[in-house]
Protein backbone atom coordinates (compact mmCIF):
# COMPACT_ATOMS: atom_id res chain seq x y z
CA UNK A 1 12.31 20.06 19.83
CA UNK A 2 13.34 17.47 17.22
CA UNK A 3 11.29 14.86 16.78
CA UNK A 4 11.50 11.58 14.08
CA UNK A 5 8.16 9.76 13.69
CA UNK A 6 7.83 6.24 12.09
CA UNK A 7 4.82 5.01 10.95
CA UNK A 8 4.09 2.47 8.79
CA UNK A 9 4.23 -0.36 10.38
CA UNK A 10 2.03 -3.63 10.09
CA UNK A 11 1.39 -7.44 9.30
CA UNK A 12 2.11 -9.10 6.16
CA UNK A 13 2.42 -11.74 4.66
CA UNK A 14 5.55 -13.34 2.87
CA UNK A 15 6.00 -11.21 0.09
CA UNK A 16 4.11 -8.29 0.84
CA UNK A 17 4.72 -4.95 1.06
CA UNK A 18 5.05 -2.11 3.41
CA UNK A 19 6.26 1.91 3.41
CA UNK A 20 7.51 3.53 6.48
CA UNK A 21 7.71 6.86 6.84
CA UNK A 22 9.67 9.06 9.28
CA UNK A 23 8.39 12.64 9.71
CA UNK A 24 11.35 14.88 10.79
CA UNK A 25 10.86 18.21 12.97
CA UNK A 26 13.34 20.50 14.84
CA UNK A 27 16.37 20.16 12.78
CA UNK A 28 17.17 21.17 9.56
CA UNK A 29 16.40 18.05 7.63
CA UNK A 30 18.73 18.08 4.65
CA UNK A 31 22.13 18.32 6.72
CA UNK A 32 21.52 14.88 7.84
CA UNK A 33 21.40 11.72 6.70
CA UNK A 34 18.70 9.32 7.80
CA UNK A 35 19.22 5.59 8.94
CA UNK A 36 16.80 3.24 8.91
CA UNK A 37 17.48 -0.01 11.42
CA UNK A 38 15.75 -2.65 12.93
CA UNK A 39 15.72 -4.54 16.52
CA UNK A 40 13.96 -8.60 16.12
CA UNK A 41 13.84 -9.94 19.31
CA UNK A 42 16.74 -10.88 20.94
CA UNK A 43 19.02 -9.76 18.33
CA UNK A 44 21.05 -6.34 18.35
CA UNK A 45 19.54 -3.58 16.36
CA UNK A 46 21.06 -3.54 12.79
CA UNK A 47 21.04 -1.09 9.82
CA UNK A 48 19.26 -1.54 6.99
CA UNK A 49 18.90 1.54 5.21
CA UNK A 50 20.21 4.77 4.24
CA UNK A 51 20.23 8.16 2.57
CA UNK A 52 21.54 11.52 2.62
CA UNK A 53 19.10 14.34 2.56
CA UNK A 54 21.99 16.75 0.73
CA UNK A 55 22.19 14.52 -2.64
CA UNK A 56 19.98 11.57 -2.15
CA UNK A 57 22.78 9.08 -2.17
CA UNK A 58 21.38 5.65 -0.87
CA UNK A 59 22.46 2.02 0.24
CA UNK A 60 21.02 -0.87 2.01
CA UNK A 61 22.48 -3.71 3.63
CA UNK A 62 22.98 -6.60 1.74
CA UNK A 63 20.07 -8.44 3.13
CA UNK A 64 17.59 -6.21 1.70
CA UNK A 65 19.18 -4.72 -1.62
CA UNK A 66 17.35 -5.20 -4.23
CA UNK A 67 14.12 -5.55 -2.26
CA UNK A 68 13.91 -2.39 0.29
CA UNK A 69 14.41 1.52 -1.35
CA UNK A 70 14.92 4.17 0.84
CA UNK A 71 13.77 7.97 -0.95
CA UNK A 72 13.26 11.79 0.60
CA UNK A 73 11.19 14.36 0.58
CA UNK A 74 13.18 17.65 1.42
CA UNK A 75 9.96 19.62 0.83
CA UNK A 76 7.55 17.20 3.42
CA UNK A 77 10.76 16.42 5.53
CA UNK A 78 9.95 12.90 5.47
CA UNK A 79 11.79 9.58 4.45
CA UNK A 80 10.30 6.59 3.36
CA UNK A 81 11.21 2.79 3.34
CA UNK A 82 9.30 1.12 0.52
CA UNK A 83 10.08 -2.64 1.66
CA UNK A 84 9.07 -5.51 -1.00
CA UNK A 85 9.28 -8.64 -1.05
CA UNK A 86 8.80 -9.17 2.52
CA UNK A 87 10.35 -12.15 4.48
CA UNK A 88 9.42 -13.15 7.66
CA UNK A 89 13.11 -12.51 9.04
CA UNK A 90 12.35 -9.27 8.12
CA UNK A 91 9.97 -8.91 11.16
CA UNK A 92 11.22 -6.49 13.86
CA UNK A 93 10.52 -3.24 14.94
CA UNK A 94 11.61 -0.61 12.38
CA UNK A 95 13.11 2.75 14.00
CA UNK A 96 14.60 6.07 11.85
CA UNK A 97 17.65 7.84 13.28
CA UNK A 98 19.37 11.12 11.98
CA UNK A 99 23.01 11.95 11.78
CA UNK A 100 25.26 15.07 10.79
CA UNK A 101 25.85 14.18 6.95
CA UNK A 102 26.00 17.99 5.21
CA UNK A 103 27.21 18.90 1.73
CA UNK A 104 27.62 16.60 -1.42
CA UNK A 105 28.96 13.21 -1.23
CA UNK A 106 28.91 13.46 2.52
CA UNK A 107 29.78 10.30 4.82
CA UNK A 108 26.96 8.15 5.94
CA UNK A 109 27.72 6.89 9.05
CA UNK A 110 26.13 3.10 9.68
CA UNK A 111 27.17 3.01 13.52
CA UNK A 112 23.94 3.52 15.47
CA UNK A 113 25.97 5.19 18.08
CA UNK A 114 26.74 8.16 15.60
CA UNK A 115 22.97 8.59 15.26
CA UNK A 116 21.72 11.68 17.47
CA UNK A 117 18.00 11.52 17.03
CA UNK A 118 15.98 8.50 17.30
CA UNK A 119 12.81 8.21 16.35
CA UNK A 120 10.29 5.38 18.45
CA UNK A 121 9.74 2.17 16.64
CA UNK A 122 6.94 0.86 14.38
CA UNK A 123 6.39 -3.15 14.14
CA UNK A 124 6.48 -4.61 11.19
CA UNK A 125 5.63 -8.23 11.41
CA UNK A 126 5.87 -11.29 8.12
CA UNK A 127 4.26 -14.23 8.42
CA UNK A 128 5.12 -17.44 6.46
């Protein structure tokens, strides 16, 4: 069975820190990419992160570059969010997703709809 597990998750305070991790089982881990998005509530679920198991290529939405990294371990297959600089807009809960992404310089899909496995979420909660 594939399963993604997030963990992680917490409360902080403005300008803390947090890693998530999302422990992948049941596919094989490095032809996928994994997305990282968030739901606050109310608001639609939006990206945030992303990488490609096959070559480690990596982006974030512009919100959080500079302040969230996204890394993988093909060995542990496990992906972490290291998120500094916390804010509290940056409270929501936190989910991982996989997608078909195989070979070098494969495409990264940022639709959640693309995403095939979903992991459940992990609260991550900033206060001010």
């Amino acid at each position: 069975d594939v399963q993604l597990q997030a963990s992680g998750g917490g409360s902080v305070q403005a300008g803390g820190s947090l890693r998530l991790s999302c422990a992948a089982s049941g596919f094989t881990f490095d032809e996928y990419a994994i997305g990282w998005f968030r739901q606050a509530p109310g608001k639609e679920r939006e990206g945030v992160s992303y990488i490609s198991n096959s070559d480690h290529r990596t982006f974030h939405t512009d919100s959080v570059k500079g302040r969230f990294a996204v890394s993988s371990d093909n060995a542990e297959n496990t992906v972490y969010l290291q998120m500094n600089s916390l804010k509290p807009e940056d409270t929501a809960v936190y989910y991982c997703a996989a997608v078909f992404c195989s070979g070098f310089g494969c495409y990264i899909n940022t639709d959640p709809h693309a995403y095939y496995y979903w992991g459940q979420g992990t609260q991550v909660t900033v206060s001010s």
